[in-house]
N, C-alpha and C. Protein backbone atom coordinates (compact mmCIF):
# COMPACT_ATOMS: atom_id res chain seq x y z
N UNK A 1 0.85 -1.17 0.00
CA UNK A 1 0.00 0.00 0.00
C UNK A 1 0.90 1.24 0.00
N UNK A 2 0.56 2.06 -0.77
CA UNK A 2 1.16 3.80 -0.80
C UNK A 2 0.94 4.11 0.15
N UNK A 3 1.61 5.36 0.39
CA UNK A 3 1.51 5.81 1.67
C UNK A 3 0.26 7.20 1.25
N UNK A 4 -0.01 7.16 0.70
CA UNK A 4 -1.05 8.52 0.03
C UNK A 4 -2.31 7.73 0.23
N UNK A 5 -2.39 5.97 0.25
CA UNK A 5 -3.42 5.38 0.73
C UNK A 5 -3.47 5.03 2.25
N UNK A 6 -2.29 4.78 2.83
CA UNK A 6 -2.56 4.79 4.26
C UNK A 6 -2.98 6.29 4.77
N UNK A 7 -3.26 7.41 4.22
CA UNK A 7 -3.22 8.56 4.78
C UNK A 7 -4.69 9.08 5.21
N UNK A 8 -5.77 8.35 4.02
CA UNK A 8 -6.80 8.40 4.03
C UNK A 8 -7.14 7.57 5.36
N UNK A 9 -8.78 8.49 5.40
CA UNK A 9 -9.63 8.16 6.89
C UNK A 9 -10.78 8.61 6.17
N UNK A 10 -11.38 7.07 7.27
CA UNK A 10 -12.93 6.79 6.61
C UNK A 10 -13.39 7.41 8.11
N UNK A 11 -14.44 8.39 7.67
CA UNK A 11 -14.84 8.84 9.08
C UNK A 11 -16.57 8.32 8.95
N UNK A 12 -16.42 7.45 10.50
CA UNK A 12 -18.02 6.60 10.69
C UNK A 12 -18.82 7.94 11.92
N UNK A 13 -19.71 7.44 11.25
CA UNK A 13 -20.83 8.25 12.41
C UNK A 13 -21.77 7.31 12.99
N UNK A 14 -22.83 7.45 13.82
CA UNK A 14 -23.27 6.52 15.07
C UNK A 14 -24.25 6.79 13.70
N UNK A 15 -25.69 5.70 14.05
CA UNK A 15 -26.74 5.75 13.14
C UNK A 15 -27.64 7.16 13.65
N UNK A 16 -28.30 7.24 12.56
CA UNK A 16 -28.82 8.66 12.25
C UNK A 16 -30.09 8.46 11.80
N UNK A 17 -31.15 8.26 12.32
CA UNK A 17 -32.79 8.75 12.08
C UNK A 17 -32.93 9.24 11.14
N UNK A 18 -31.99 10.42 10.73
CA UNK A 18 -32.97 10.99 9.36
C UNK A 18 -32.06 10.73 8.12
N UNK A 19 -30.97 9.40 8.10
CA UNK A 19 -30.65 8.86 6.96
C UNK A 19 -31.82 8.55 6.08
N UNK A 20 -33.32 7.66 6.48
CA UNK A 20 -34.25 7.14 6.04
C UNK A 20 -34.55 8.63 5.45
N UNK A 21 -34.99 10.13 6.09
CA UNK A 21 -35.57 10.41 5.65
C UNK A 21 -34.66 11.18 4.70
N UNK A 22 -33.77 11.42 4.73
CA UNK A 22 -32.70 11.69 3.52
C UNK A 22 -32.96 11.40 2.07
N UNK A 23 -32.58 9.50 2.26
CA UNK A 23 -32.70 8.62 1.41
C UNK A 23 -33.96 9.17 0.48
N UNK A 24 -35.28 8.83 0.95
CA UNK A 24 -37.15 9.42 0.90
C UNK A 24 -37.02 10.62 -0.28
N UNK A 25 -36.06 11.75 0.43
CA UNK A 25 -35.70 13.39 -0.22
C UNK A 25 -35.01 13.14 -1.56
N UNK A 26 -34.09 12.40 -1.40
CA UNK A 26 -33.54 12.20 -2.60
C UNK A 26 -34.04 11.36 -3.67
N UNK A 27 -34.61 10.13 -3.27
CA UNK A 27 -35.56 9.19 -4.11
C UNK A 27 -36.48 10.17 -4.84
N UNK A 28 -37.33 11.08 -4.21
CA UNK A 28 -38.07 11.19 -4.78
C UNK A 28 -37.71 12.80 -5.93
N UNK A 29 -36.67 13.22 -5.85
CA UNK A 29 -36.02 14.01 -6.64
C UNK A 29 -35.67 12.91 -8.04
N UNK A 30 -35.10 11.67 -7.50
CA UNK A 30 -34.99 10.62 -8.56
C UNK A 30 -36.31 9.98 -9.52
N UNK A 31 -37.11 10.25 -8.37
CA UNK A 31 -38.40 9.70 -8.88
C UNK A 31 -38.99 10.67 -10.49
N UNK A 32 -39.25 12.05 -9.89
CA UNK A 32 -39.76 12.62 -10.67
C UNK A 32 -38.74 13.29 -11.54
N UNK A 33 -36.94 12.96 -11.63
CA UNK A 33 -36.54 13.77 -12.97
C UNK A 33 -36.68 12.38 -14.08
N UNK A 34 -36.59 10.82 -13.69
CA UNK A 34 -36.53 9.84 -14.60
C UNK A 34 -38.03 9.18 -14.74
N UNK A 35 -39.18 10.12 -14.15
CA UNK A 35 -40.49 9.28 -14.48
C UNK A 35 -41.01 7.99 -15.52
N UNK A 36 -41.46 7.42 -15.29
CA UNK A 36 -41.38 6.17 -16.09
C UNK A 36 -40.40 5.34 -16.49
N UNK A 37 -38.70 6.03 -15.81
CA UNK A 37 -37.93 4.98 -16.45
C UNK A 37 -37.40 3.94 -15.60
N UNK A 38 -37.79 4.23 -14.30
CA UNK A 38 -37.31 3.30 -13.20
C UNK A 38 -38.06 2.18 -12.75
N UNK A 39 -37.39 1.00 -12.79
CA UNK A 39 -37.86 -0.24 -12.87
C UNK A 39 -37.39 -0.40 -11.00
N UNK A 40 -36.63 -0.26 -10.29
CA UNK A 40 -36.43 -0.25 -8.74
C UNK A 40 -35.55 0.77 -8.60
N UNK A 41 -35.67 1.48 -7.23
CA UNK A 41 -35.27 2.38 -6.65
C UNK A 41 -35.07 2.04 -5.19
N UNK A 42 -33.30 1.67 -4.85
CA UNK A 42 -33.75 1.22 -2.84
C UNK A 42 -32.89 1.85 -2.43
N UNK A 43 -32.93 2.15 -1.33
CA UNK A 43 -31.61 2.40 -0.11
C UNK A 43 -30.93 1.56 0.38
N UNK A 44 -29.60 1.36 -0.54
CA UNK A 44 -28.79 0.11 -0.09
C UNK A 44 -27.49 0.74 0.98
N UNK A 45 -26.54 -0.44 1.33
CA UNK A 45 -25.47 0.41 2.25
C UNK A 45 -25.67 0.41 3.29
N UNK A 46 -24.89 1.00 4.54
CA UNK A 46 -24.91 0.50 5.56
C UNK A 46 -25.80 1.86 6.32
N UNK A 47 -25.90 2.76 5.74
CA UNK A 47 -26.71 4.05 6.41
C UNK A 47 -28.33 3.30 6.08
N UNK A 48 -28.66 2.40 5.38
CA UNK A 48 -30.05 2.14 5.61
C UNK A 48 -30.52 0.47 6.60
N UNK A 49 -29.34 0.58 7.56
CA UNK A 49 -29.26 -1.03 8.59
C UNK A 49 -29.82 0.47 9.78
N UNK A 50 -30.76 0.17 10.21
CA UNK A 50 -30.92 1.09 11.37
C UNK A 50 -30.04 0.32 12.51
N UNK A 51 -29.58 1.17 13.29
CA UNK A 51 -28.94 1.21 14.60
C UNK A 51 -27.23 0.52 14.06
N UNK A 52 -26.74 0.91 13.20
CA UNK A 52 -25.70 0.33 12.31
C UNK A 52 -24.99 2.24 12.36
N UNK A 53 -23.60 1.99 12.53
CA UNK A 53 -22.66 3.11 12.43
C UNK A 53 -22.43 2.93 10.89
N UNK A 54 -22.26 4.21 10.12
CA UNK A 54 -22.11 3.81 9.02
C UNK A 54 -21.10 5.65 8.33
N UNK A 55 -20.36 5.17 7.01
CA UNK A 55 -20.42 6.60 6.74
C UNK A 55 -21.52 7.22 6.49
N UNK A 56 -21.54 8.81 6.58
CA UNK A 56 -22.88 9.34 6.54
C UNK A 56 -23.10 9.53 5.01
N UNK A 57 -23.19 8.86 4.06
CA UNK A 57 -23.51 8.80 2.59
C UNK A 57 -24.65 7.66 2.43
N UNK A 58 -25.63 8.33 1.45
CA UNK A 58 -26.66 7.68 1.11
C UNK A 58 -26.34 7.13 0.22
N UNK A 59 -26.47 5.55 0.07
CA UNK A 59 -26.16 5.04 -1.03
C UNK A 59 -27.75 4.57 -1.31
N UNK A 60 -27.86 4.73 -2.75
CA UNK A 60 -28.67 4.20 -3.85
C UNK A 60 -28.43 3.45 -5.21
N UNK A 61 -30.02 2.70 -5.01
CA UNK A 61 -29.09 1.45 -5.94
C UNK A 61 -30.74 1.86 -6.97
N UNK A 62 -30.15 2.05 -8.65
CA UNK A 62 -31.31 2.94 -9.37
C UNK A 62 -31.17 2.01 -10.62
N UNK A 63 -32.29 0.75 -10.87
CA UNK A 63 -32.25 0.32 -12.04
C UNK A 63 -33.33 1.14 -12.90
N UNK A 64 -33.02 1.10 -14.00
CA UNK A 64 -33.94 1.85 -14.87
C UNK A 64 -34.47 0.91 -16.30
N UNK A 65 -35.28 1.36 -16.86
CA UNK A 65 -35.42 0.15 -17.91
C UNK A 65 -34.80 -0.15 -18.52
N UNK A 66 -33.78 0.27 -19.58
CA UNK A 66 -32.75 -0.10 -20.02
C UNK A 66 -31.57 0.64 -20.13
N UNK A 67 -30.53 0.16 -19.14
CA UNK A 67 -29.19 0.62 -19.01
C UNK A 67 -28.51 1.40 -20.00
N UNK A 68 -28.31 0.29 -21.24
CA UNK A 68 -27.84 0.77 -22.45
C UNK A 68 -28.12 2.24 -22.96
N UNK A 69 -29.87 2.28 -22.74
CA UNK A 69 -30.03 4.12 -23.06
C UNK A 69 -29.46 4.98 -22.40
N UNK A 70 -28.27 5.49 -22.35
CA UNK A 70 -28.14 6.49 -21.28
C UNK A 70 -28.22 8.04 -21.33
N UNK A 71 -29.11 8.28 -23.15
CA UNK A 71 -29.33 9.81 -23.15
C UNK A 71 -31.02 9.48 -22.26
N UNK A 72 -31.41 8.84 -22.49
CA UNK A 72 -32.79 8.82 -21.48
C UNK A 72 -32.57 9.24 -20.25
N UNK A 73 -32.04 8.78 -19.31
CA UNK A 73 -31.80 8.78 -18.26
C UNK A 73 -30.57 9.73 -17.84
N UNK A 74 -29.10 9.79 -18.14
CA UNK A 74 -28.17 10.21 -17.62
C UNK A 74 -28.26 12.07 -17.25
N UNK A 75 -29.44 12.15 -18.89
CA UNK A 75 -28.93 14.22 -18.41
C UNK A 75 -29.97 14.50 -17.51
N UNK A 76 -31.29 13.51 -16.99
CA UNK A 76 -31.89 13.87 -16.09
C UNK A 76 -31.17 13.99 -14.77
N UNK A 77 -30.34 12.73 -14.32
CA UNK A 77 -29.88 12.84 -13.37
C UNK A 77 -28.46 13.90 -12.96
């Protein structure tokens, strides 16, 4: 390992209540710029395990109908 990689720090935070409603805020910003193209939309990652320390980043996991299109989808997001 480099030493420019040992230098980095992952900073955890205790769990956080309004990760869920975070997640909710942002979904639904996702929801309505790709209307009709999303086939699932979840809150994956360790910020959506309640009572779980996690970094404070919302991860989302966004299938859409077909990947391959990505002028459909990409300049919305």
């Amino acid at each position: 390992m480099n030493m420019e990689a040992m230098k980095l720090r992952v900073r955890l935070a205790e769990h956080d209540p309004r990760w869920s409603l975070d997640y909710s805020r942002l979904a639904r910003r996702v929801q309505v710029a790709l209307a009709g193209e999303i086939v699932a939309l979840e809150h994956v990652g360790s910020t959506s395990v309640p009572g779980l320390a996690a970094k404070p980043v919302i991860d989302m996991l966004l299938t859409v109908r077909d990947s391959r299109n990505e002028s459909v989808y990409v300049p919305a997001l």
